[in-house]
Structures are given as C-alpha cells and as structure tokens.
Protein backbone atom coordinates (compact mmCIF):
# COMPACT_ATOMS: atom_id res chain seq x y z
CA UNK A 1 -0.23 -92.14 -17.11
CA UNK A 2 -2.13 -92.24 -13.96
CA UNK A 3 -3.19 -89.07 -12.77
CA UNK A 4 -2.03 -89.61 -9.18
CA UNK A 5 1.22 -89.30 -9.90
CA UNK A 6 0.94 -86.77 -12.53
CA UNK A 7 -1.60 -84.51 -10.72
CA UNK A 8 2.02 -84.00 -9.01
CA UNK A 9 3.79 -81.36 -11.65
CA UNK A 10 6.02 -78.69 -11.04
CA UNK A 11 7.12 -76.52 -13.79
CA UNK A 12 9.46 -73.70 -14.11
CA UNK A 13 12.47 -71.77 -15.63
CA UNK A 14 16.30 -72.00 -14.89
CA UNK A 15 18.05 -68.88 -15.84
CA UNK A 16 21.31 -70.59 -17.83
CA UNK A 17 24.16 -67.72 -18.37
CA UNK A 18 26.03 -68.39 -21.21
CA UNK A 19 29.38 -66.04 -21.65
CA UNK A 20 29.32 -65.23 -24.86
CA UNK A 21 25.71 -64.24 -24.69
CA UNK A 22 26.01 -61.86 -21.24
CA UNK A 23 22.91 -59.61 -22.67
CA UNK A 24 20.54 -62.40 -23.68
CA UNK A 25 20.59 -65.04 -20.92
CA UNK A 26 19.09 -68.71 -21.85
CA UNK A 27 16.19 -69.84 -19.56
CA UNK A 28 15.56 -73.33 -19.73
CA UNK A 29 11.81 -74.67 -18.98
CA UNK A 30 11.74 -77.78 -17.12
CA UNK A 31 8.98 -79.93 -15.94
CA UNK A 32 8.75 -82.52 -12.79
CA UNK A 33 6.39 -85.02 -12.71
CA UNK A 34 6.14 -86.68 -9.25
CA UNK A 35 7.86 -85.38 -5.81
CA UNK A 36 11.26 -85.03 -5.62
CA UNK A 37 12.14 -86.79 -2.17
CA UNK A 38 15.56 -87.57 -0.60
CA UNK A 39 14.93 -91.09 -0.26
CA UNK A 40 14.23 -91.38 -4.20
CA UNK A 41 16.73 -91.22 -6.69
CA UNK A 42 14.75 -89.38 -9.69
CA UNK A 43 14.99 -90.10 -13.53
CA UNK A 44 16.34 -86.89 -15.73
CA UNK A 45 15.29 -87.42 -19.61
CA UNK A 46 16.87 -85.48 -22.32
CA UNK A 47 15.35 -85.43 -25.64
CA UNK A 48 16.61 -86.31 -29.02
CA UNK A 49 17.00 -83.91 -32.03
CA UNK A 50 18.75 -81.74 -31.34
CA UNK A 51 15.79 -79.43 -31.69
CA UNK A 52 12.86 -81.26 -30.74
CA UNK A 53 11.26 -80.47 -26.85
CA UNK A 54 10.67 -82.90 -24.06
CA UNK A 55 6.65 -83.74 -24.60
CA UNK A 56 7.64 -87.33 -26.06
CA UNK A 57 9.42 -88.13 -23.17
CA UNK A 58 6.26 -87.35 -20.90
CA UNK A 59 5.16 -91.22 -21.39
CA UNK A 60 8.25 -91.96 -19.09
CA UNK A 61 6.25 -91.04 -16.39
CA UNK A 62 5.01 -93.94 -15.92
CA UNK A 63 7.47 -95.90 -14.61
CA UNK A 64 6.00 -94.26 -11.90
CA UNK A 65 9.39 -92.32 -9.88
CA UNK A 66 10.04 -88.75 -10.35
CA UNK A 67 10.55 -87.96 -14.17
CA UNK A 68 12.39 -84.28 -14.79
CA UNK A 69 12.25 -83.41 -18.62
CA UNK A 70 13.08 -80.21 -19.74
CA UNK A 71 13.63 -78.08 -23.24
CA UNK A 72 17.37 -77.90 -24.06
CA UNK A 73 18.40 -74.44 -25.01
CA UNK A 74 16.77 -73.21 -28.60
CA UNK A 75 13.75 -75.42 -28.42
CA UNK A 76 10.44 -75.69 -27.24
CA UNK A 77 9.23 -73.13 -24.50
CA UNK A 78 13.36 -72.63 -23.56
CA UNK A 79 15.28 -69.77 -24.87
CA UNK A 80 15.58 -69.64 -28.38
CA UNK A 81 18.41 -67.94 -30.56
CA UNK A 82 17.50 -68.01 -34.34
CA UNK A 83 19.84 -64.80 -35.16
CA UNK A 84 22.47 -68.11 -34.10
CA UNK A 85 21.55 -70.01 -37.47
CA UNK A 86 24.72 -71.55 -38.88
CA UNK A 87 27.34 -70.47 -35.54
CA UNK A 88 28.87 -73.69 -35.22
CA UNK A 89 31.10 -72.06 -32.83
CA UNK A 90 28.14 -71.26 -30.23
CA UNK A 91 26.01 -74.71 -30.94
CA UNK A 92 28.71 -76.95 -29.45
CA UNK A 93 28.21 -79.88 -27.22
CA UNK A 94 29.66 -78.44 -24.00
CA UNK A 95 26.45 -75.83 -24.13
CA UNK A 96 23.88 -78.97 -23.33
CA UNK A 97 26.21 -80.39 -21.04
CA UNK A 98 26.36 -76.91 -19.29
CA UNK A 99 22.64 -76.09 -19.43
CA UNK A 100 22.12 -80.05 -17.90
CA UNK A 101 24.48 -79.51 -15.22
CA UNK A 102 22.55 -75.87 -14.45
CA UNK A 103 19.31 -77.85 -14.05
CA UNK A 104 20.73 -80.37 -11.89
CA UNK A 105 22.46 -77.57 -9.32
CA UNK A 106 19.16 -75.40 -9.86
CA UNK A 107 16.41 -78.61 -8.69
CA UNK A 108 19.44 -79.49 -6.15
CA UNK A 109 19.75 -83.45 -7.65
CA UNK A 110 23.72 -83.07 -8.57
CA UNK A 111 24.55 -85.83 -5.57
CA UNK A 112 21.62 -88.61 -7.23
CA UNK A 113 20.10 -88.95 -10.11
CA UNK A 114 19.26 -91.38 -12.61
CA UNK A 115 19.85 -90.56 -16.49
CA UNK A 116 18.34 -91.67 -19.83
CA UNK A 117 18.92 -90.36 -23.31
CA UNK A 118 16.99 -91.05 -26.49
CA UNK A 119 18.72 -90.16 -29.78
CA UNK A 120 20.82 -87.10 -29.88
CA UNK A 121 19.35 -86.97 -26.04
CA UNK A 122 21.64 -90.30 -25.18
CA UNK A 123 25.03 -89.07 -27.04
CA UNK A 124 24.64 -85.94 -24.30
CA UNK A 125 23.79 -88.48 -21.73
CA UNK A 126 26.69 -90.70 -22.25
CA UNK A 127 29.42 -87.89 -22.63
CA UNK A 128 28.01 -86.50 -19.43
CA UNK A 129 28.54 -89.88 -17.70
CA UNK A 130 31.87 -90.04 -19.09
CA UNK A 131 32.84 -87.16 -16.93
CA UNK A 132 31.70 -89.73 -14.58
CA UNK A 133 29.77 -86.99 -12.14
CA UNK A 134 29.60 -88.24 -8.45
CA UNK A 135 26.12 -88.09 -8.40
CA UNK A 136 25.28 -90.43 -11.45
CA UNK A 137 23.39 -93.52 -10.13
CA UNK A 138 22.68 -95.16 -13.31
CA UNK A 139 22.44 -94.29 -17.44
CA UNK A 140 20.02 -95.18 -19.93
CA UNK A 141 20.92 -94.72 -23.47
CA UNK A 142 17.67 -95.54 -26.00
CA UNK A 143 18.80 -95.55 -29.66
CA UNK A 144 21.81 -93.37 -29.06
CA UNK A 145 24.63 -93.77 -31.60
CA UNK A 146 28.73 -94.06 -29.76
CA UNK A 147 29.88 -92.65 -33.16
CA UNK A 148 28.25 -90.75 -35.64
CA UNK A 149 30.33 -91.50 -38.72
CA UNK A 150 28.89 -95.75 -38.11
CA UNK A 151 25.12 -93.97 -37.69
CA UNK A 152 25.71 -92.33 -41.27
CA UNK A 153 26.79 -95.54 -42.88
CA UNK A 154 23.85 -97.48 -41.25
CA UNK A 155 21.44 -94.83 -42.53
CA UNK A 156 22.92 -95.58 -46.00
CA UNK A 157 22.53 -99.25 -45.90
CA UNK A 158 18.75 -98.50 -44.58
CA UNK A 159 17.59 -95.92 -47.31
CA UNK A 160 18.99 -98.75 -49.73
CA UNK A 161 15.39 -100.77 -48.78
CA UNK A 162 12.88 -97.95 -49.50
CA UNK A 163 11.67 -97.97 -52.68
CA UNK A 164 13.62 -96.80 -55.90
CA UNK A 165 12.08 -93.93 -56.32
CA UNK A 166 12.06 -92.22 -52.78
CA UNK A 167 15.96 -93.29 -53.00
CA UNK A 168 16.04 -91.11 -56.41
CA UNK A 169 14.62 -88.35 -54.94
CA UNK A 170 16.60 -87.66 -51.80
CA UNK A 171 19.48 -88.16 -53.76
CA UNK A 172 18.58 -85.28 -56.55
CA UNK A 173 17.68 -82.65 -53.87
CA UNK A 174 20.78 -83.71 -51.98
CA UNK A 175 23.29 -83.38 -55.06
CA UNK A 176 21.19 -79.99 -55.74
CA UNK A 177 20.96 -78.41 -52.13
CA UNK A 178 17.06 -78.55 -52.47
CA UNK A 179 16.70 -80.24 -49.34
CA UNK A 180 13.80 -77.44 -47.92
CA UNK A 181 11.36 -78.63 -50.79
CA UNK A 182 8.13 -80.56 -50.38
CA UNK A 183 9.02 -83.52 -52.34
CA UNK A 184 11.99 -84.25 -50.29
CA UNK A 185 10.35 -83.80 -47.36
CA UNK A 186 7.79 -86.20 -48.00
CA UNK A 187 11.14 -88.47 -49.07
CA UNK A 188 11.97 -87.94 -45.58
CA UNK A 189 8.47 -89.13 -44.34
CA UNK A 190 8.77 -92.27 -45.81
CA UNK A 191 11.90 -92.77 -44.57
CA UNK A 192 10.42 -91.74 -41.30
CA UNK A 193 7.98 -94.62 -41.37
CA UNK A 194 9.93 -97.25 -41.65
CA UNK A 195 12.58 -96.83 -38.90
CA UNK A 196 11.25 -93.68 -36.57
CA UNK A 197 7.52 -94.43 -36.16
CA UNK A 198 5.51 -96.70 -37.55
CA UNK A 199 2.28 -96.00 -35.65
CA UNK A 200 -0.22 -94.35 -37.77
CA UNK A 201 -1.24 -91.33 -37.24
CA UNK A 202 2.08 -90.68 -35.35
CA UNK A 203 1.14 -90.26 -31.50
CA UNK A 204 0.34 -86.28 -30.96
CA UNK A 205 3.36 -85.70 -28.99
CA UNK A 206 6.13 -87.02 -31.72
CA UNK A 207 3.72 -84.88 -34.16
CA UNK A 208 4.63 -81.74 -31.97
CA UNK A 209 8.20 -82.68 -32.25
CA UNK A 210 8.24 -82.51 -35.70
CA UNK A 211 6.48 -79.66 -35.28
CA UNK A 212 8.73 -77.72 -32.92
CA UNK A 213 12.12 -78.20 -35.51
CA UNK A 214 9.84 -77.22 -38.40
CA UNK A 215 8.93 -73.81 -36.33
CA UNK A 216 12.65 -73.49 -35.27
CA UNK A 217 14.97 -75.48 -37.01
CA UNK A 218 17.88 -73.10 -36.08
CA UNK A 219 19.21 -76.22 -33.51
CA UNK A 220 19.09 -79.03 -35.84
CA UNK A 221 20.13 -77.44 -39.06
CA UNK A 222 22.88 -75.71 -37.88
CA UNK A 223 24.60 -79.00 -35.58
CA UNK A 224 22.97 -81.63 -37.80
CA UNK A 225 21.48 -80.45 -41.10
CA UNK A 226 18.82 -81.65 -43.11
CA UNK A 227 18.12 -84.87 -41.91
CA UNK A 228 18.86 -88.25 -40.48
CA UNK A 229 20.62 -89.46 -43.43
CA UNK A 230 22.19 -86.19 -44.56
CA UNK A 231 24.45 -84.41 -41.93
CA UNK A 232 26.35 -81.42 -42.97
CA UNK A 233 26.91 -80.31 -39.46
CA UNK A 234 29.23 -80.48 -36.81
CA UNK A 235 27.42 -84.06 -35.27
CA UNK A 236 28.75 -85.61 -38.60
CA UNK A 237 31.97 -86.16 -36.68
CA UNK A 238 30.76 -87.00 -33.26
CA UNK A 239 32.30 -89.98 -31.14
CA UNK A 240 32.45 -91.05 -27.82
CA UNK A 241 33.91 -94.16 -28.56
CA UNK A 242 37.77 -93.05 -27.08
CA UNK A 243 35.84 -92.37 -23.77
CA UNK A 244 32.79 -95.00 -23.61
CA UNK A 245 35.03 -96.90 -21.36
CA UNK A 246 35.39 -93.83 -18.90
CA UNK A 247 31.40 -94.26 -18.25
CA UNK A 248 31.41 -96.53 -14.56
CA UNK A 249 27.60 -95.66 -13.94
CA UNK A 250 25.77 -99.10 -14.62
CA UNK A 251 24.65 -98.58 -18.04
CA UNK A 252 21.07 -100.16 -20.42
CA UNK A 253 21.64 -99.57 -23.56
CA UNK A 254 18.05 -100.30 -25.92
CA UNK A 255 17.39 -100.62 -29.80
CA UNK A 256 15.08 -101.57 -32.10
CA UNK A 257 14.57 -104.30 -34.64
CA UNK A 258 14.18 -102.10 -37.19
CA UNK A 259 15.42 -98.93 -35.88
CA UNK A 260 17.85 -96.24 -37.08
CA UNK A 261 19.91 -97.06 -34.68
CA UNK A 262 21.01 -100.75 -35.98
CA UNK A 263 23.16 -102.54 -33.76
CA UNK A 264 26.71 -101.45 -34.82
CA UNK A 265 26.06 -98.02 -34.12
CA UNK A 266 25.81 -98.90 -30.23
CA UNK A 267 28.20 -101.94 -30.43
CA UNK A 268 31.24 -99.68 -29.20
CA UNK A 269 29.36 -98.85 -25.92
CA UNK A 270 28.65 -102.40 -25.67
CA UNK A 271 32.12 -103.35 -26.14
CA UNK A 272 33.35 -100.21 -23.99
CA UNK A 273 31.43 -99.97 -20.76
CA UNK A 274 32.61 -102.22 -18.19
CA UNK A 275 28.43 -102.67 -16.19
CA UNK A 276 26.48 -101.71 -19.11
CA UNK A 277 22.74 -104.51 -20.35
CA UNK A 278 21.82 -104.15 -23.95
CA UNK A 279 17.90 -104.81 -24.79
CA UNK A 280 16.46 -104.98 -28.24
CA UNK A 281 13.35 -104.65 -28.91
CA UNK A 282 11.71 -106.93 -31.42
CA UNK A 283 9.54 -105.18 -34.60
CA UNK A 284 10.43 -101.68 -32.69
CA UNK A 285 11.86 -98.53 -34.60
CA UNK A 286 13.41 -95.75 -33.10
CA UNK A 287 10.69 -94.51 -30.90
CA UNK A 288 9.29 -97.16 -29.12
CA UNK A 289 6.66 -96.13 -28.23
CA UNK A 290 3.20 -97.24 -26.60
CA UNK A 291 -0.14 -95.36 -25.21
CA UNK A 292 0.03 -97.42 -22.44
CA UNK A 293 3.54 -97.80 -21.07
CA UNK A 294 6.92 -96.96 -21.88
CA UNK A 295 9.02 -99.37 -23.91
CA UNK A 296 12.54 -99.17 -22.01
C-alpha cells in the first residue's frame, strides 16, 4: 500500500446498543483508510468468519478510494461476549446487519457507499443489499456462498482429494466430537492449504485471523462450528437464494479455481441478480491474495 494514502487513517469506536444486552453495550472498532469526501463514493469491507477481524482486508486499500473495515461484534478489538458461547438465539444474522447499518449512520455514508464481502463477510453483504438500502451504489461478493447447504456438499466433494489419511482423521474426531484436538486441527491445516491459502508461510495478517478465532472462538463455534467442512451451527441452513433476485445494486461476484467456494455455490446469485459480472480467478483459492495488490 502506498503510504500516501494510508498515512490517511482514522480509527475509532461506534457504541452499538443491542436490546437484549441494555447493561453491556457492543462497541464496534472501525478503521478508515483514505478521506471520506462527498464527491467519493467509499468502499465498506466486511470480513469473513464469522470470527475473524478486518486486518486481511487492509490490502484493499489499494485500490486506492476510501476503504472502511471494521471488527464485527465479538471479534478483534470490538466488543466481545464469550459468557454468549452456544446462544444461538443472540448470534443471529440481523445482529451484523444491525451493527453494519450503526456504522454506516455513525461515519454518515447511509446515502453512498460501495460494498464488498469475502466469505461469511459477502453472505452479510448480499442479504444487506437485498433489503436493497437507498444508498447502495454497488456490491462485491468474493467467495461468498447464496446457500449454505450447496457450500457443505462442495466441501465434501473437495475433502474427497486430500489424501486418505487426513480424510480418516477428520472423519474419526467428527463421529467422536474430538474436533478441539491437535491432530484434527492439523487435518484442518491441510485442508486449509489446498483451497484457503496456498502461500507459504501464510501472509501475517490471515495468520492473525486464525489467530483471533483461536483466542475467541465464541463467534464461529457457536453460528458455524468447528470448521469449514463441519457446521453444526445455525449457518448450516443459511440461504439467500429466495431473495438474490431482490439485490438491484450492480453486483461482481469472484471465485477461485480452486477455491472453497466452487462455482455452484455462487451459481444462484449468478442466475438471480438481474446486473450482477462473475470473475474467476485462475490457480486462486479462497483468499486471493497478493503483497502487492488486491486480487478483486
């Protein structure tokens, strides 16, 4: 990134009042990265995960306009609820979409912005842009699945090429609930390799990622669970393929060659979206990522 337009950062906290938590208001950490001007339609980037923070996203600076990332709620330097481990009832979807549309009134950008979503980051990008909000210039979804029951079954058909044994041993600690021990973990990794990253060493800020679900995994375990490939959670029946086609916002939707996100897990919003671009990357994974420029 070129430091004169990143010299240019403003961070701070949004105070994010959630009802059923009146005592213990969220406050969400954002960053901006440029100069938000009224002639310049800035980019908002939500993260994947859920449970990850923003520092990955950073690199979308430079496309060189203003860049807003921010921790959702229970990550990173945002509020975080652990006591909240397992309350599907309070980790719901609406949550994110209220904490986005907090940041949006709180930086003043509700009447334009731009929007991209990576992962988890671009299923709460698109079902915000299916409320089709009047100040939604134009969506980016980046390896975002429109329905979470196709992303399992691609996930199956994808652990079917890692090696025999790594296939063995997710599926003992999954039949045995030993998904927290090393060896799976290090299933996981492999996994990982193939069709998240396949830079090594992993760039620092995926690494801190990692890093941040590890130290908190209250997020991701409780609306996900243990991994990619095995969701016990809530997300498990996520779609937004009944309201893809409510999404007018001129829409790019990206993959990867060899990413998690294969192609028939974003076919619906293909097929759904009346102004949307699809762009696959060749011998890209799910992170596309590149020291020095963004891949989207």
């Amino acid at each position: 990134m070129s430091s004169s337009h990143t010299d240019d950062i403003t961070e701070g906290f949004v105070q994010f009042n959630i009802p059923s938590l009146p005592d213990k208001p969220c406050h969400t950490y954002y960053k901006v990265i440029g100069t938000l001007a009224s002639d310049t339609t800035p980019l908002i980037a939500l993260h994947g995960g859920p449970g990850v923070n923003h520092e990955y996203l950073n690199i979308l600076a430079d496309l060189r306009i203003p860049l807003v990332v921010y921790d959702q709620i229970g990550t990173g330097k945002s509020t975080h609820y652990p006591e909240k481990m397992g309350d599907t009832s309070f980790w719901v979807e609406q949550l994110f979409l209220d904490e986005l549309d907090t940041l949006l009134r709180h930086l003043g950008l509700q009447d334009n912005y731009d929007l991209a979503g990576h992962s988890w980051g671009g299923m709460l990008a698109a079902r915000h842009a299916a409320l089709q909000p009047k100040g939604l210039r134009r969506l980016v979804l980046m390896s975002a699945p429109a329905d979470m029951q196709l992303w399992i079954q691609s996930q199956n058909r994808l652990r079917k090429q890692l090696p025999q044994t790594v296939q063995d041993v997710m599926a003992d600690h999954e039949a045995n609930n030993t998904t927290e021990s090393k060896e799976y973990q290090e299933a996981m990794g492999v996994f990982y390799a193939h069709f998240l990253c396949r830079l090594d060493p992993m760039p620092e800020p995926i690494v801190n990622g990692f890093a941040e679900v590890a130290k908190d995994p209250t997020v991701y375990l409780t609306m996900n669970g243990p991994s990619e490939f095995h969701i016990t959670g809530p997300l498990a029946n996520w779609s937004i393929v009944q309201d893809a086609h409510k999404i007018t916002a001129p829409t790019l939707i990206t993959n990867g060659q060899f990413d998690e996100a294969q192609d028939e897990v974003i076919v619906p919003f293909l097929k759904e979206i009346a102004n949307v671009k699809w762009v696959k990357f060749s011998n890209s994974v799910r992170i596309s990522y590149s020291k020095q420029q963004p891949l989207f």
